[in-house]
N, C-alpha and C. Protein backbone atom coordinates (compact mmCIF):
# COMPACT_ATOMS: atom_id res chain seq x y z
N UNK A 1 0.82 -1.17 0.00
CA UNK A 1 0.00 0.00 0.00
C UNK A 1 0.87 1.24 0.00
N UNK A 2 0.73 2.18 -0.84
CA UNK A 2 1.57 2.91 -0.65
C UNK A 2 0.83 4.32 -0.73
N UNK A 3 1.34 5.46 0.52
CA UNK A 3 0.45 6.48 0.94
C UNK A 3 0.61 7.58 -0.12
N UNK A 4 0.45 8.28 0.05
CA UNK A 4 -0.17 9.39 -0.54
C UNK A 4 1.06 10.26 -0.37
N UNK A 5 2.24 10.82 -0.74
CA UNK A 5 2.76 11.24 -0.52
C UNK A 5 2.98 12.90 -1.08
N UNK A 6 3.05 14.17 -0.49
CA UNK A 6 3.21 15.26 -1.25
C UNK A 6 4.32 15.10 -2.69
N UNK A 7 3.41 16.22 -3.45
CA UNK A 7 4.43 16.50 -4.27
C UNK A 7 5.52 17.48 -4.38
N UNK A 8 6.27 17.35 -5.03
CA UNK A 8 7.19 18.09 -4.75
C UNK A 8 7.30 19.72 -4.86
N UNK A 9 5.95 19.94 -5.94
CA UNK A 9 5.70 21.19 -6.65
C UNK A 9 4.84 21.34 -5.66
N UNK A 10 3.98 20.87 -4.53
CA UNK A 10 3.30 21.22 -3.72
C UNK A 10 4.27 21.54 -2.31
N UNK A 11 5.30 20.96 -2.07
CA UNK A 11 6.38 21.56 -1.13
C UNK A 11 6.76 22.68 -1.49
N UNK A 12 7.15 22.84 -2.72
CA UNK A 12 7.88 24.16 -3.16
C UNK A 12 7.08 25.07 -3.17
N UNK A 13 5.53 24.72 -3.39
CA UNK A 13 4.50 26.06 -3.45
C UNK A 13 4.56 26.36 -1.91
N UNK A 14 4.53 25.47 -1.08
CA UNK A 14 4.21 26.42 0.78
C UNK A 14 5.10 26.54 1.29
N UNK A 15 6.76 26.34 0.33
CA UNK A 15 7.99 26.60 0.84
C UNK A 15 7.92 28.13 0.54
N UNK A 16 7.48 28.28 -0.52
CA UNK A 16 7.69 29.85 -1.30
C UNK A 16 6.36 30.79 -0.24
N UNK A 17 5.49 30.22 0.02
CA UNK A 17 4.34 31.03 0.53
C UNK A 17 4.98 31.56 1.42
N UNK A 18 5.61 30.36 2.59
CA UNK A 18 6.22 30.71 4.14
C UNK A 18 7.38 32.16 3.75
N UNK A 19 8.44 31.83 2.37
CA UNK A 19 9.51 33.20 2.12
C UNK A 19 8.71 34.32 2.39
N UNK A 20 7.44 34.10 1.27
CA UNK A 20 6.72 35.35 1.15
C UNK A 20 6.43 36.20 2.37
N UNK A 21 5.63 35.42 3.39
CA UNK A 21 5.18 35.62 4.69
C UNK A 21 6.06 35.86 5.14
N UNK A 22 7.53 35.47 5.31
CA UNK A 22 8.58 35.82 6.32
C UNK A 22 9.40 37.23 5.84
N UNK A 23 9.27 37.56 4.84
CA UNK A 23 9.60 38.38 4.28
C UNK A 23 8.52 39.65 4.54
N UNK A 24 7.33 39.97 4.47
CA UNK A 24 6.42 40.47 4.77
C UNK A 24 6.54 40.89 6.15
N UNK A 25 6.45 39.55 7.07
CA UNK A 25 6.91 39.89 8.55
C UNK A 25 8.17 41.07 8.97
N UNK A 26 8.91 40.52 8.03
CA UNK A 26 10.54 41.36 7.83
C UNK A 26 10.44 42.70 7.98
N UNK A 27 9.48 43.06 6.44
CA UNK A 27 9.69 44.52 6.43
C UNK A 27 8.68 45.08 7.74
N UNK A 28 7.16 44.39 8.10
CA UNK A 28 6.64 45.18 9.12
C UNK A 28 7.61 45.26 10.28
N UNK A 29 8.22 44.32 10.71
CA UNK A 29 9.28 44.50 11.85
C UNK A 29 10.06 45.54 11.51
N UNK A 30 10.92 45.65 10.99
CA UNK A 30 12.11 46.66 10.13
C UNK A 30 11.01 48.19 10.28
N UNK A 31 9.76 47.97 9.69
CA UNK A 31 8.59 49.59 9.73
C UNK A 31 8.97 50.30 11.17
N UNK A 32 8.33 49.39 11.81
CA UNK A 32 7.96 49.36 13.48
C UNK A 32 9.15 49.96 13.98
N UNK A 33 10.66 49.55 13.61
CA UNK A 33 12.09 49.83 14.33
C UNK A 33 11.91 51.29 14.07
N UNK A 34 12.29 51.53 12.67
CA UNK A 34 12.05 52.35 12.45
C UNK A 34 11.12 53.84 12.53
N UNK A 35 10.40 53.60 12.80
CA UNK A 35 9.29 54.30 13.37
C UNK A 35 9.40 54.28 14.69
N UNK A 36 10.33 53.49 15.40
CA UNK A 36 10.33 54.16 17.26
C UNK A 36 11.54 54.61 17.05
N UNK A 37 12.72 54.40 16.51
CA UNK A 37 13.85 54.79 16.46
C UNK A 37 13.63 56.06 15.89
N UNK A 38 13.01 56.64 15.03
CA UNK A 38 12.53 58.39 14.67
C UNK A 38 11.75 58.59 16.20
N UNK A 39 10.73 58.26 16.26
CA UNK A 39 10.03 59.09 17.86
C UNK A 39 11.04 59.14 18.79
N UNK A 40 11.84 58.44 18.95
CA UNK A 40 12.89 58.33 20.04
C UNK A 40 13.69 59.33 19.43
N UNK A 41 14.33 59.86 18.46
CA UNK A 41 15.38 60.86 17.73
C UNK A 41 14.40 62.10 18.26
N UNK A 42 13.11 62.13 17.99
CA UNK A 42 12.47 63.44 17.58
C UNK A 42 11.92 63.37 19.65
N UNK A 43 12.83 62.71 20.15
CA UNK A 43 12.39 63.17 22.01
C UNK A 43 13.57 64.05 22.10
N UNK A 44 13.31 65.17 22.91
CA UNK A 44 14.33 66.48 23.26
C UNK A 44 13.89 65.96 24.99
N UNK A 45 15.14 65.65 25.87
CA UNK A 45 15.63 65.68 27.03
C UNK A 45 16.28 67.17 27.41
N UNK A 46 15.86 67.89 28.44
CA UNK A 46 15.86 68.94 28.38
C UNK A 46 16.24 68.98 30.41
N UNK A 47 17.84 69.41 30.78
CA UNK A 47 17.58 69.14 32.05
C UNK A 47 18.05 70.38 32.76
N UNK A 48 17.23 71.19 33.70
CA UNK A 48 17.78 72.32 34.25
C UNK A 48 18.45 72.22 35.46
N UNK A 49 19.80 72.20 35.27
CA UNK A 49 20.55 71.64 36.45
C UNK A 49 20.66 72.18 37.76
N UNK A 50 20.25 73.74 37.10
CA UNK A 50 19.78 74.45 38.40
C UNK A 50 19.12 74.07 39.46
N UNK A 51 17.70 74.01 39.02
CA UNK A 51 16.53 73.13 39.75
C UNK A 51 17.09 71.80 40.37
N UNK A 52 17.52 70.95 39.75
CA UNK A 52 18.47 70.09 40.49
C UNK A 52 18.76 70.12 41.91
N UNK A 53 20.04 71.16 41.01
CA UNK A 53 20.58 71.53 42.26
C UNK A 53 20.18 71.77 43.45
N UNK A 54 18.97 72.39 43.13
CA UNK A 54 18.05 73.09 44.14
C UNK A 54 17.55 72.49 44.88
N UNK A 55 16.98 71.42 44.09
CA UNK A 55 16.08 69.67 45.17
C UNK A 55 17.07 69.29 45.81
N UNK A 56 18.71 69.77 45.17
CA UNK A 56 19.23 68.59 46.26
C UNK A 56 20.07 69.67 47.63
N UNK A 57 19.94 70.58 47.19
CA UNK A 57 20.20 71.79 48.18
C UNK A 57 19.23 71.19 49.18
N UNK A 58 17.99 71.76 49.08
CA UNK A 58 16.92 71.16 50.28
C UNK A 58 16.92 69.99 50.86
N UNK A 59 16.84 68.66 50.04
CA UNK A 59 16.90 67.11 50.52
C UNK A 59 17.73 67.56 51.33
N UNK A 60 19.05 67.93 50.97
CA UNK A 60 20.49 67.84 52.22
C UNK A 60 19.85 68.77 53.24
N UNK A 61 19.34 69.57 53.59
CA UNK A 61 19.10 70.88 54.64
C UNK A 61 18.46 70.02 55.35
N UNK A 62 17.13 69.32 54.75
CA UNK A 62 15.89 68.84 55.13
C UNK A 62 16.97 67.65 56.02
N UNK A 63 17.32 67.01 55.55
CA UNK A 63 18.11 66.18 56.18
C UNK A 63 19.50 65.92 56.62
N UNK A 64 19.89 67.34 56.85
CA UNK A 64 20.61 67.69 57.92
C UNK A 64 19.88 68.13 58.88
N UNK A 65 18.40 68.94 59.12
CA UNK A 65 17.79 69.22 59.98
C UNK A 65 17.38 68.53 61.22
N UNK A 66 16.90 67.26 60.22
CA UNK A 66 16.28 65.90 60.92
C UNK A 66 17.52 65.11 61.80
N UNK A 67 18.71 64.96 60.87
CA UNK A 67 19.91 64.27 62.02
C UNK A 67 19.85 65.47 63.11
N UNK A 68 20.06 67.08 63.23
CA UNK A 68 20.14 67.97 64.26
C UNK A 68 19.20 67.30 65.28
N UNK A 69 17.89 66.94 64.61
CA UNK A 69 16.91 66.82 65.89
C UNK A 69 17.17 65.46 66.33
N UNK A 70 17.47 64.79 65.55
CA UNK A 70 17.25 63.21 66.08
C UNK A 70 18.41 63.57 67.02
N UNK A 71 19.66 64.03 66.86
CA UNK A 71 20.83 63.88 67.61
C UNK A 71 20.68 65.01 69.46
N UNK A 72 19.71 65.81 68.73
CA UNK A 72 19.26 66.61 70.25
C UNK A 72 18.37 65.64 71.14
N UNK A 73 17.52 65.04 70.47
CA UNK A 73 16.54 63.91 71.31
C UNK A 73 17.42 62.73 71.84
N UNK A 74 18.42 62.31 71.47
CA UNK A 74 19.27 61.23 71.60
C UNK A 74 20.34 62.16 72.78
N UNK A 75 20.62 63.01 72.51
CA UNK A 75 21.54 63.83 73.73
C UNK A 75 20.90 63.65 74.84
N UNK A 76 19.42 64.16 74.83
CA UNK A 76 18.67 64.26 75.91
C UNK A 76 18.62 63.40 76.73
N UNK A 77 17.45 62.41 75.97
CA UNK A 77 17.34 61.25 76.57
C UNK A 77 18.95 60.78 77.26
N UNK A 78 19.70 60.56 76.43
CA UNK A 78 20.96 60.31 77.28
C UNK A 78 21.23 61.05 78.46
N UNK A 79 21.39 61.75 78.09
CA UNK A 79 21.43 62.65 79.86
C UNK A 79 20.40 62.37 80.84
N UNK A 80 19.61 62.31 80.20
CA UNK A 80 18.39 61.98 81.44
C UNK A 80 18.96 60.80 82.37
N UNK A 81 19.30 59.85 81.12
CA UNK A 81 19.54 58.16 81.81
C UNK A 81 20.68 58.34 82.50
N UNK A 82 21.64 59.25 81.86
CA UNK A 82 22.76 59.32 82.54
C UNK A 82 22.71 59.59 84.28
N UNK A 83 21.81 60.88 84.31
CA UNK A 83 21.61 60.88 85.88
C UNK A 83 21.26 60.24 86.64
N UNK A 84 19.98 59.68 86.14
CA UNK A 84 19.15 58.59 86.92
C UNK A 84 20.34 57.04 86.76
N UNK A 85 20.81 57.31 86.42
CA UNK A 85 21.74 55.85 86.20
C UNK A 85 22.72 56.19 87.49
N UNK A 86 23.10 57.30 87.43
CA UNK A 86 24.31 57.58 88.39
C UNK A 86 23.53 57.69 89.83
N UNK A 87 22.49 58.04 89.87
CA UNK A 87 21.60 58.64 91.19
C UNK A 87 21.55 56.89 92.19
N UNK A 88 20.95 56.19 91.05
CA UNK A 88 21.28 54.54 91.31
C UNK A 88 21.77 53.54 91.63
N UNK A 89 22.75 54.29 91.02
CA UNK A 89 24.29 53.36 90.80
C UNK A 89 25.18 53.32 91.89
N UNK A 90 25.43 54.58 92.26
CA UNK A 90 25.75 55.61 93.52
C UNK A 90 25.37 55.02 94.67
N UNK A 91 24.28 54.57 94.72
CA UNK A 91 23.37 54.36 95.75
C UNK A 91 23.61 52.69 96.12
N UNK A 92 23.63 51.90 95.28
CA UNK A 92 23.53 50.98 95.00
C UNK A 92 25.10 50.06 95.41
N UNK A 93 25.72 51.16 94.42
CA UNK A 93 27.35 51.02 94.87
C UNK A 93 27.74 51.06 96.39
N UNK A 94 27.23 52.44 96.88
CA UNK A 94 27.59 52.36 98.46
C UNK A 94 27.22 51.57 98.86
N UNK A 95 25.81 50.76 98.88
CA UNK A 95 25.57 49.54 99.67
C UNK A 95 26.41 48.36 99.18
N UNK A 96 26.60 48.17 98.44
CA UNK A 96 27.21 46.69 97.98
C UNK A 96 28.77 46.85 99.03
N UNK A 97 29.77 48.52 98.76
CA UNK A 97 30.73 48.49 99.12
C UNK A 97 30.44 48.29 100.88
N UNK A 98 29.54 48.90 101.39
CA UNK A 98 29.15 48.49 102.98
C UNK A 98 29.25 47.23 103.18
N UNK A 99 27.97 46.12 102.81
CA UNK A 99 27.90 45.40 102.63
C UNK A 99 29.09 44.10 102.27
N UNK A 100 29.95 44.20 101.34
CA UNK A 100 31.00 43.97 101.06
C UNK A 100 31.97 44.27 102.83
N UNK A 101 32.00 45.35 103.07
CA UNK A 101 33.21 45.52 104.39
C UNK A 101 32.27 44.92 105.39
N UNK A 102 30.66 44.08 105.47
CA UNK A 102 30.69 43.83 106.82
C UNK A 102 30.95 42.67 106.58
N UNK A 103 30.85 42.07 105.20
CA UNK A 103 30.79 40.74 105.34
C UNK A 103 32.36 39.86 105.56
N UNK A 104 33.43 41.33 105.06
CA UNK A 104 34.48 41.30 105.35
C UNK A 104 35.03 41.02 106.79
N UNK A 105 34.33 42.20 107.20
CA UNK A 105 34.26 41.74 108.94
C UNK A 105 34.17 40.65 109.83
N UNK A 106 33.22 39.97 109.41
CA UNK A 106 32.34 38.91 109.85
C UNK A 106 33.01 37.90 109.50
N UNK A 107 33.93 38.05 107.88
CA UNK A 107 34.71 36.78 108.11
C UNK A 107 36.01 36.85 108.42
N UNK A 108 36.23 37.85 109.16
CA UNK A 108 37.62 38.06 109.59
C UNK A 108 37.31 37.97 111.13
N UNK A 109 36.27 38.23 112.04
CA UNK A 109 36.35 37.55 112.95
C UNK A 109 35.64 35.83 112.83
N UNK A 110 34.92 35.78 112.25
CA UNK A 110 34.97 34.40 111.99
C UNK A 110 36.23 33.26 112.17
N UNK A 111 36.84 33.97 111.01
CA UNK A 111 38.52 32.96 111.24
C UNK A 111 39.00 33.02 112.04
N UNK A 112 39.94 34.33 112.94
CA UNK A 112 39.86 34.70 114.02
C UNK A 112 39.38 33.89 115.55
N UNK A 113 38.29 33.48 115.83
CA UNK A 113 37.73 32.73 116.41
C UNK A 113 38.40 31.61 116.20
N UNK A 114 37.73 31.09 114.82
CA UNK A 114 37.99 29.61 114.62
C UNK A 114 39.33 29.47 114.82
N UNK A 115 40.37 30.36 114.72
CA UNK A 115 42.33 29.90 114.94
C UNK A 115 42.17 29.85 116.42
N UNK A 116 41.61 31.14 116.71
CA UNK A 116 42.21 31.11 118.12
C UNK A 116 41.39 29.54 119.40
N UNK A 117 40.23 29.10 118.76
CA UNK A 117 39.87 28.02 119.45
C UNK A 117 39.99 26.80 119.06
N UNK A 118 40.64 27.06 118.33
CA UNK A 118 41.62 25.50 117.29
C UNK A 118 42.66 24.79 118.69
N UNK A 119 42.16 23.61 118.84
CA UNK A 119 42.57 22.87 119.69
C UNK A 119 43.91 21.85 118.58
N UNK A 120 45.07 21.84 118.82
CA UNK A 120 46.17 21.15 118.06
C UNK A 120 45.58 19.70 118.80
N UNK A 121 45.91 18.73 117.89
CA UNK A 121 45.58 17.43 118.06
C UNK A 121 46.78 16.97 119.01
N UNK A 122 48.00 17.02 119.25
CA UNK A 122 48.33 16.26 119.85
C UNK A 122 48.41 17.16 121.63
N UNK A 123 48.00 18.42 121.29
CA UNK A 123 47.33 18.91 122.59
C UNK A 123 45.82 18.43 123.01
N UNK A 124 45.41 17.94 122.42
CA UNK A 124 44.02 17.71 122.60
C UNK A 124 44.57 15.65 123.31
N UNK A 125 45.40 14.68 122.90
CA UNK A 125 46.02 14.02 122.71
C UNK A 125 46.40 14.04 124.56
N UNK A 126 47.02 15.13 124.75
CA UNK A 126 47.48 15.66 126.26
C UNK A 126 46.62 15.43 127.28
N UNK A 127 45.66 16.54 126.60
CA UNK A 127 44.48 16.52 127.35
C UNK A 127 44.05 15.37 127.87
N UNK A 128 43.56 14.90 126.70
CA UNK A 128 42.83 13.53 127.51
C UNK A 128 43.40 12.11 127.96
N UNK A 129 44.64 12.32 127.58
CA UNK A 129 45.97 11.67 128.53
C UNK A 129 45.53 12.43 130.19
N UNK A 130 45.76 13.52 130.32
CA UNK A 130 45.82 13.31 131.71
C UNK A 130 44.46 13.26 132.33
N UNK A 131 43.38 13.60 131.25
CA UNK A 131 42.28 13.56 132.08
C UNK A 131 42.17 11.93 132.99
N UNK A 132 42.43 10.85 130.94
CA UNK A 132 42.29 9.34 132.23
C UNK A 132 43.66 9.53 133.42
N UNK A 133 44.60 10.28 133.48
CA UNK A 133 45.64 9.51 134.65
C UNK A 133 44.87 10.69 136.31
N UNK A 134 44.19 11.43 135.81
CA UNK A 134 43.30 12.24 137.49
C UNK A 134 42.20 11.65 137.79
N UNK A 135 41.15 10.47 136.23
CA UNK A 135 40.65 9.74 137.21
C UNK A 135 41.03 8.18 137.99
N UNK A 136 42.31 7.95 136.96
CA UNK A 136 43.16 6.53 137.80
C UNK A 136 43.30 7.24 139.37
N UNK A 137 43.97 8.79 139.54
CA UNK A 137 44.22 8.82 140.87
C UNK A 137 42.92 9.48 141.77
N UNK A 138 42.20 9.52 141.41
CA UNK A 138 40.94 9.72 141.72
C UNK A 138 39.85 8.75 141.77
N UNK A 139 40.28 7.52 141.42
CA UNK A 139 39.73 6.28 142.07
C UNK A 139 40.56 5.75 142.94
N UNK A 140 41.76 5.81 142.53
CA UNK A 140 42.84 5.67 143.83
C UNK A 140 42.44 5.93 144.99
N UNK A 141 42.35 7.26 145.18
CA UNK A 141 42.07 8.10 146.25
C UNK A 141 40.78 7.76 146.96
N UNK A 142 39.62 7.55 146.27
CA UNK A 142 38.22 6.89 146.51
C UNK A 142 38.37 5.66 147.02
N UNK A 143 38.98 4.92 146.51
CA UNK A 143 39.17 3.28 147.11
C UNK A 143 40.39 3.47 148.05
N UNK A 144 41.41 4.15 148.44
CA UNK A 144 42.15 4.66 149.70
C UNK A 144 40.99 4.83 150.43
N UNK A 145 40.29 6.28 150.82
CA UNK A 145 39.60 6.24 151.58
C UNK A 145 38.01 5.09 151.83
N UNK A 146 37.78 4.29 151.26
CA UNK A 146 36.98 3.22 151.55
C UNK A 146 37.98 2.49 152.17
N UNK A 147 38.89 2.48 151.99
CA UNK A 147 39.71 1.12 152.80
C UNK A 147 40.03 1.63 153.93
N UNK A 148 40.83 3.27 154.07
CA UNK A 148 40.96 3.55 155.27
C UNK A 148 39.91 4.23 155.75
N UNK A 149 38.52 3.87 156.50
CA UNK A 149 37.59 5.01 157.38
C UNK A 149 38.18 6.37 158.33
N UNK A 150 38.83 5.80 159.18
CA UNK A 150 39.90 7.08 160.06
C UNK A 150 40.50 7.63 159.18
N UNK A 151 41.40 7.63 158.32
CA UNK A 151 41.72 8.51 157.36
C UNK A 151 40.76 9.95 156.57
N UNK A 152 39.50 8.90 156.07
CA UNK A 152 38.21 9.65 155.87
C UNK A 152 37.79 10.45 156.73
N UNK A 153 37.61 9.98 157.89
CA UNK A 153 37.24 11.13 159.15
C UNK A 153 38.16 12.04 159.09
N UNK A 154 38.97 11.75 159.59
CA UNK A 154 40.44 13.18 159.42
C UNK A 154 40.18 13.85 158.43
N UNK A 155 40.30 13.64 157.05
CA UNK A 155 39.77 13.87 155.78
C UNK A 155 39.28 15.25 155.76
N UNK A 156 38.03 14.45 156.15
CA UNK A 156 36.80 15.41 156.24
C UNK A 156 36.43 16.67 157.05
N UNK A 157 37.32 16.12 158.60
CA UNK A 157 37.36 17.45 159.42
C UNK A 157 38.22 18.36 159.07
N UNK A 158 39.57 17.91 158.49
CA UNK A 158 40.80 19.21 158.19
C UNK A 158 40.11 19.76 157.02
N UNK A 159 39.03 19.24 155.89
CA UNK A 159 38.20 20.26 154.77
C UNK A 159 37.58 20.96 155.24
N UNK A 160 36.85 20.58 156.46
CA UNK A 160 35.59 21.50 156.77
C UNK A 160 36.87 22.86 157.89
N UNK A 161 37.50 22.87 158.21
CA UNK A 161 38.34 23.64 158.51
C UNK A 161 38.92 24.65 157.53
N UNK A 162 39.22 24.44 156.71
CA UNK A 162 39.77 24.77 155.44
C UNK A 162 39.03 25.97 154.78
């Protein structure tokens, strides 16, 4: 089966149509350039530098004015805080530095104390070395006088003399 295939004189006819058309397209494009490229020639830019100048004379005044004020409101306020900061601070400071010297105090007799009632261990060692050898002679002495009664009597009368 064999299809239907164009002819060749029928390619070449809608090959030539499409030139035609693209060509057509061509020159309206090319019109169009042309025709803004003149309106654009026939625009006069016209700039008075004076006036310029002038907007930008003011912008700068206008806004040099505005930093003057912002920088007076910013002074202010600063000062304000400044005092009240110091009125505070001042205040605040002296107590801490009080505060600070009692606590200084407190731990300087603190330590103080604690050295001076610091018992050395092998004084403490002493201590209770002789405490047991006064009650060895202090049961001594207790069981002496149970053994001797007349002794005890004597004892007792030369204390109450005493």
């Amino acid at each position: 089966m064999a299809k239907n295939q164009p002819k060749l004189t029928d390619m070449t006819e809608i090959l030539l149509q499409q030139v035609i058309q693209l060509e057509q397209t061509i020159k309206q494009s090319e019109k169009a350039h042309l025709e803004t490229i003149e309106e654009l020639s026939n625009i006069k830019v016209t700039v008075n530098v004076a006036e310029l100048r002038q907007i930008e004379k003011e912008q700068r005044q206008r806004l040099q004015d505005d930093f003057k004020q912002f920088n007076r409101e910013i002074t202010k306020n600063n000062e304000e805080l400044l005092k009240v900061h110091k009125a505070v601070s001042s205040k605040r400071l002296l107590y801490l530095i009080i505060l600070n010297i009692f606590l200084f105090l407190i731990t300087g007799f603190s330590l103080y104390m604690a050295v001076k009632n610091t018992i050395d261990k092998s004084e403490y060692e002493l201590i209770v070395n002789e405490k047991a050898k006064l009650r060895n002679q202090l049961e001594n002495v207790n069981q002496f006088f149970i053994e001797n009664p007349k002794t005890t009597k004597f004892f007792k009368e030369w204390s109450q003399k005493q």
